[in-house]
N, C-alpha and C. Protein backbone atom coordinates (compact mmCIF):
# COMPACT_ATOMS: atom_id res chain seq x y z
N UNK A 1 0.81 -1.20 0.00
CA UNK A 1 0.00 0.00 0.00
C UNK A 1 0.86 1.27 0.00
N UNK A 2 1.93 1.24 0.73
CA UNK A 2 3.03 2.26 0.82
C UNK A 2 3.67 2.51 -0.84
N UNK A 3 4.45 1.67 -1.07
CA UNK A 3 4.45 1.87 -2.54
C UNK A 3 3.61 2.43 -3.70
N UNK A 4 2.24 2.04 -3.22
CA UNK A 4 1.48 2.69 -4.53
C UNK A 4 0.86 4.20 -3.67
N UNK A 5 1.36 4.41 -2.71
CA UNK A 5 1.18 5.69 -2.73
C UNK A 5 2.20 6.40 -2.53
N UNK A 6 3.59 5.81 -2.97
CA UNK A 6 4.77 6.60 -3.58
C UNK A 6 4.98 6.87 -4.97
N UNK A 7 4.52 5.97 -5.24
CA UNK A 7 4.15 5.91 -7.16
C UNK A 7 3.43 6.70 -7.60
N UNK A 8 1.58 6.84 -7.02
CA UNK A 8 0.86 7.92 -7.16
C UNK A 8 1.62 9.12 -7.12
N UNK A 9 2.07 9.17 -5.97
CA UNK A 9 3.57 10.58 -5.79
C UNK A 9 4.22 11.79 -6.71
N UNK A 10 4.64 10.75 -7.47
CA UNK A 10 5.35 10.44 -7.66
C UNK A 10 5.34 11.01 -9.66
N UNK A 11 3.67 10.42 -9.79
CA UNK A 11 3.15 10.24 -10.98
C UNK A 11 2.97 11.87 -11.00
N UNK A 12 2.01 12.21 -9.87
CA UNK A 12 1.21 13.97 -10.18
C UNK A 12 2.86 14.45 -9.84
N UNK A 13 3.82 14.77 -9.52
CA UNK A 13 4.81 15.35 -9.47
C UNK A 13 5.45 15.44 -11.41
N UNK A 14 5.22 14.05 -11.38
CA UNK A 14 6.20 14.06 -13.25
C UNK A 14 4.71 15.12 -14.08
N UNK A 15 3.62 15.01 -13.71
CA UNK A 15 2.24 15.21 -14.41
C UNK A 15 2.75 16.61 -14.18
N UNK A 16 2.72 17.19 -12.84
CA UNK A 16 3.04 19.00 -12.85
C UNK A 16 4.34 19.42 -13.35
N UNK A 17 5.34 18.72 -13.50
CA UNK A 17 6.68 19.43 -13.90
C UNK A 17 6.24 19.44 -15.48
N UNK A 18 5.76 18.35 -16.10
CA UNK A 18 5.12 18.42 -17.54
C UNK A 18 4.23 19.86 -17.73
N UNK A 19 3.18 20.46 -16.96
CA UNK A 19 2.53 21.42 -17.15
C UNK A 19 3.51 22.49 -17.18
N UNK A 20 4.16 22.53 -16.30
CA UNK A 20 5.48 23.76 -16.02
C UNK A 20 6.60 23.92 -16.80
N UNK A 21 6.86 22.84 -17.27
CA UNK A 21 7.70 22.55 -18.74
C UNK A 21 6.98 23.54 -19.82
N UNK A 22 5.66 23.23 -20.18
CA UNK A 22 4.71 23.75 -21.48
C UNK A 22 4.60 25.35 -20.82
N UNK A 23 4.32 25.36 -20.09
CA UNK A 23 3.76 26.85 -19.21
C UNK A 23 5.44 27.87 -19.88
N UNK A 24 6.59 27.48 -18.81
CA UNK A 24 7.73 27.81 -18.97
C UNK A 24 8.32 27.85 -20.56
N UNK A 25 7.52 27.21 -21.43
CA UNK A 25 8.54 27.35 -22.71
C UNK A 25 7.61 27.82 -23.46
N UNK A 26 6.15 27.94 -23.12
CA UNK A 26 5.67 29.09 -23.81
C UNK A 26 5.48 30.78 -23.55
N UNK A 27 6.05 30.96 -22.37
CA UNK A 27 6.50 32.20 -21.92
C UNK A 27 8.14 32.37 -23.11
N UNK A 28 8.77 31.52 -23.12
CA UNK A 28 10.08 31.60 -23.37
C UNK A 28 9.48 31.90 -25.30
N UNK A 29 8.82 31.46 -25.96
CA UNK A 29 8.53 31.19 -27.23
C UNK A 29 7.56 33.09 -27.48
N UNK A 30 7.00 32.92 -26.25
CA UNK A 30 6.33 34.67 -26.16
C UNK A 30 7.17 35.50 -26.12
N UNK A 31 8.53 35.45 -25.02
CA UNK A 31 9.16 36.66 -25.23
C UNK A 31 10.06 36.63 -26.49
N UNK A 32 10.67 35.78 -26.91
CA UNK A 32 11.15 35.52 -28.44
C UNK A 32 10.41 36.58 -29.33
N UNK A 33 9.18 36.25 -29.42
CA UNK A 33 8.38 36.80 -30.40
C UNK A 33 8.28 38.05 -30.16
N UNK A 34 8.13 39.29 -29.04
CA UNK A 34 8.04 40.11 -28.81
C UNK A 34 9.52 40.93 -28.86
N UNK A 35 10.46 40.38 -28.98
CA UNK A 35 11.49 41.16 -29.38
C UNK A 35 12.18 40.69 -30.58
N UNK A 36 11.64 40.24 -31.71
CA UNK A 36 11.87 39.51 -32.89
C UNK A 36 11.72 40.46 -34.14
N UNK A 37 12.57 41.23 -34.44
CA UNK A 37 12.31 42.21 -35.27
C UNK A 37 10.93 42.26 -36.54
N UNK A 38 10.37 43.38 -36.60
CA UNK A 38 9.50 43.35 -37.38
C UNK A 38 9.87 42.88 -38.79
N UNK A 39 8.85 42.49 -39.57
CA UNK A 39 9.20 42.17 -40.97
C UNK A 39 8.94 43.62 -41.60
N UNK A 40 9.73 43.13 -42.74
CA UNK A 40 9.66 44.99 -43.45
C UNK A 40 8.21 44.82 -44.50
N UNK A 41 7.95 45.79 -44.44
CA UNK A 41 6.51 46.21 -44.86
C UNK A 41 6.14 45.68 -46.47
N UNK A 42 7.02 45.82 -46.97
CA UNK A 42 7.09 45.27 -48.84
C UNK A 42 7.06 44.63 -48.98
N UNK A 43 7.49 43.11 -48.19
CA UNK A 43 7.61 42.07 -48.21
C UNK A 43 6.36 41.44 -48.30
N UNK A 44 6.09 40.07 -49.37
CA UNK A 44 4.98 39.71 -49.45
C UNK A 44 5.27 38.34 -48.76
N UNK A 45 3.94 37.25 -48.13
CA UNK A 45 4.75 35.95 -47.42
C UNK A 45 4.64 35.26 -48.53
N UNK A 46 6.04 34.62 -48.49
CA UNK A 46 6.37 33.22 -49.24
C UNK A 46 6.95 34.02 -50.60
N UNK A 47 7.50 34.97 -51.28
CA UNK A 47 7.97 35.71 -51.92
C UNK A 47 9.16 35.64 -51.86
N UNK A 48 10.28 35.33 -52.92
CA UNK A 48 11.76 35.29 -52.68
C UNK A 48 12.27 36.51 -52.75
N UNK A 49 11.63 37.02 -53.55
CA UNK A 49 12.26 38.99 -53.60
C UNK A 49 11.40 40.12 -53.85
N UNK A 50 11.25 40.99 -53.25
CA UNK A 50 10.37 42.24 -53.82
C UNK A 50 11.04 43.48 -54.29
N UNK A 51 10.66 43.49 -55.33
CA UNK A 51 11.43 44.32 -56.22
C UNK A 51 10.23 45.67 -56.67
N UNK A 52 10.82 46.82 -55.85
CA UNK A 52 9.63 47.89 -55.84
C UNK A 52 10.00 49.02 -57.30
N UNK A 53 9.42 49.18 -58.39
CA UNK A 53 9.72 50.00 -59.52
C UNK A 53 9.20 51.33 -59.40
N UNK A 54 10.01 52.54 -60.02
CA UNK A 54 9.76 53.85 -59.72
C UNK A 54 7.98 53.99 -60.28
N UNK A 55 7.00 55.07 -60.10
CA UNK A 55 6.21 54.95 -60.89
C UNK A 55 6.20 54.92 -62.35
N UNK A 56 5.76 54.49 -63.07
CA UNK A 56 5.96 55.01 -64.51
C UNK A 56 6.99 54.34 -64.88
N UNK A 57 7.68 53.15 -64.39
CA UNK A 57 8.55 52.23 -65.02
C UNK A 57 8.25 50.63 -64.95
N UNK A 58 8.60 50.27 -66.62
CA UNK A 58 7.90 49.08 -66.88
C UNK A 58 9.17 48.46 -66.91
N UNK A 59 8.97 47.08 -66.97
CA UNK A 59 9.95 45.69 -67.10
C UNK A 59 10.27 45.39 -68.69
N UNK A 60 11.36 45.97 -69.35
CA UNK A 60 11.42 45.76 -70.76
C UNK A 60 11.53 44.31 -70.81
N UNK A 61 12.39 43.29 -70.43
CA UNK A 61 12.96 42.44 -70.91
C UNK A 61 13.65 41.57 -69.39
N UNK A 62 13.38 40.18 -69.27
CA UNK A 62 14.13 39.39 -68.02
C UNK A 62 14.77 38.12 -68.45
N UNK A 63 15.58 38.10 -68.17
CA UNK A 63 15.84 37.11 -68.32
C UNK A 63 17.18 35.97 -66.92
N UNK A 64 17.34 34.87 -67.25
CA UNK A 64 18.30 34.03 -66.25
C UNK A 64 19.37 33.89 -66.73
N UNK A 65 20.98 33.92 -65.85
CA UNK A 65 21.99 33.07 -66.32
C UNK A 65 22.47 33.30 -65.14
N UNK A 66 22.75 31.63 -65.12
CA UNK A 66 23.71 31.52 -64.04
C UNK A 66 23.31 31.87 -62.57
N UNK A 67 22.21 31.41 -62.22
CA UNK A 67 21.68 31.58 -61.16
C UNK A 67 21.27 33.19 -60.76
N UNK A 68 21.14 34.10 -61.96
CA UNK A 68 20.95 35.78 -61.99
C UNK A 68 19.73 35.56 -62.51
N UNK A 69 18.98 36.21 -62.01
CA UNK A 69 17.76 37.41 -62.85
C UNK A 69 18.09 38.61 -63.38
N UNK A 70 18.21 39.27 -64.67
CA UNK A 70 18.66 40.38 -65.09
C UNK A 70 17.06 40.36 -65.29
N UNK A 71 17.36 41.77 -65.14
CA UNK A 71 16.04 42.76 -65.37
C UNK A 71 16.09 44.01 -66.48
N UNK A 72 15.44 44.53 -67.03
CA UNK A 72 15.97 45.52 -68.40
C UNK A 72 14.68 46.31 -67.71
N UNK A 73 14.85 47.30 -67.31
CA UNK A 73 13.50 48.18 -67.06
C UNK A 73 13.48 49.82 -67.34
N UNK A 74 12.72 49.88 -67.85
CA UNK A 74 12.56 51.53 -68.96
C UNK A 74 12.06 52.70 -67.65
N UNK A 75 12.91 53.58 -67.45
CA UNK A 75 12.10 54.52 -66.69
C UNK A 75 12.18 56.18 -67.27
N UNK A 76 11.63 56.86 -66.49
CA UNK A 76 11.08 58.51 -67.20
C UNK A 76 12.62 58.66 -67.41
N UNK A 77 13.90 58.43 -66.60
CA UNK A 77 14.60 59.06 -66.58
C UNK A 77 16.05 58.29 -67.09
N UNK A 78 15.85 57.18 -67.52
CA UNK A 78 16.65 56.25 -68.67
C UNK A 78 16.31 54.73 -68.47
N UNK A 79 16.79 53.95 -68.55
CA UNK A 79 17.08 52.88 -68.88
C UNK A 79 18.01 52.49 -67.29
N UNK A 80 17.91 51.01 -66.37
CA UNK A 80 18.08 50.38 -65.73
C UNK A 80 18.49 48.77 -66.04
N UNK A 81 19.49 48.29 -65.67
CA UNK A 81 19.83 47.01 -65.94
C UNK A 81 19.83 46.34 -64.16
N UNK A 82 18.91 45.35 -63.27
CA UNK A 82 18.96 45.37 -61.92
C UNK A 82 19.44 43.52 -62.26
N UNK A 83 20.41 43.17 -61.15
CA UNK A 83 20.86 41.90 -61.25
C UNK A 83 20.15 41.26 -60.12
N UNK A 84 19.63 40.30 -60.10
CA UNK A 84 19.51 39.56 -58.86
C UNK A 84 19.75 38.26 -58.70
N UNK A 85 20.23 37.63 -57.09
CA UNK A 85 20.65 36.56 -57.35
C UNK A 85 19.31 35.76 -56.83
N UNK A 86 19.17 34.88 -57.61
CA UNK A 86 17.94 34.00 -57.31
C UNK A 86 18.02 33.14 -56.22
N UNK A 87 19.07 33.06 -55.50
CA UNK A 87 19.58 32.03 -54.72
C UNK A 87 18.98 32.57 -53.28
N UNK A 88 19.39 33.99 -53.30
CA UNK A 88 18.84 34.82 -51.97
C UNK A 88 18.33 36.25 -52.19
N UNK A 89 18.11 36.14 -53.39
CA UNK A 89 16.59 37.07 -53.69
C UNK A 89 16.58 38.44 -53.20
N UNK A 90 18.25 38.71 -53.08
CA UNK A 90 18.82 39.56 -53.43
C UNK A 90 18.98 40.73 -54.42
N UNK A 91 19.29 41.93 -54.67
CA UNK A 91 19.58 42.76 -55.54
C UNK A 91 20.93 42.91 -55.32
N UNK A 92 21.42 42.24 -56.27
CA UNK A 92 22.95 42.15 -56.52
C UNK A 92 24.01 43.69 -57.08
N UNK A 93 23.13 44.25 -58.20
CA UNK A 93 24.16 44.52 -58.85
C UNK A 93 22.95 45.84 -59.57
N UNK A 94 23.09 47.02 -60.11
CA UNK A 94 22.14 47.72 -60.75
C UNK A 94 22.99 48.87 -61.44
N UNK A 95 22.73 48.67 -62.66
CA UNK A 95 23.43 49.63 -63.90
C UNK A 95 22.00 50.47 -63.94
N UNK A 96 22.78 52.13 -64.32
CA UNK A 96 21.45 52.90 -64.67
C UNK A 96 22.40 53.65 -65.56
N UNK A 97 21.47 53.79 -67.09
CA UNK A 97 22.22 55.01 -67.77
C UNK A 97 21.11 55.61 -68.22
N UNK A 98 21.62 56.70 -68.94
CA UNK A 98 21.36 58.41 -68.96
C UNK A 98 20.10 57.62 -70.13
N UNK A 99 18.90 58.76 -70.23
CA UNK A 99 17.91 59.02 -71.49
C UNK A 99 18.47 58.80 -72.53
């Protein structure tokens, strides 16, 4: 009889450190989140890159090599060549010349 009411014991002790475990690591998973820098505003979810164009400028021409996205894009104020690496959706590299 002694035994099974060291066992019972024994049991609600492992049963509450389990609640205090979940309790304790979702405080820990809350404050994470509350000092977890904001996401930036442009960003769309599940989107590898956002690529924001002046008004009034279109996408002439795209194309791939070599793990790049080149971009050819026409604006009021010339012509843009923007590189990106597809890998990390990045803006690598950006040529702009004159009208």
């Amino acid at each position: 009889m002694v035994l099974v009411i060291i066992m019972t014991g024994l049991i609600v002790l492992a049963l509450l450190g389990v609640v205090w475990g979940f309790i304790r690591q979702s405080q820990i998973l809350m404050a994470a989140r509350a000092h977890a820098p904001a996401s930036a505003p442009n960003t769309m979810p599940g989107a590898a890159a956002v690529l924001t164009l002046a008004p009034g400028a279109r996408i002439v021409s795209a194309s791939t090599d070599a793990g790049k996205l080149v971009l050819h894009v026409q604006t009021a104020t010339g012509g843009e060549v923007e590189i990106i690496d597809l890998a990390t959706g990045k803006l690598t590299a950006q040529v702009k010349t004159a009208p």
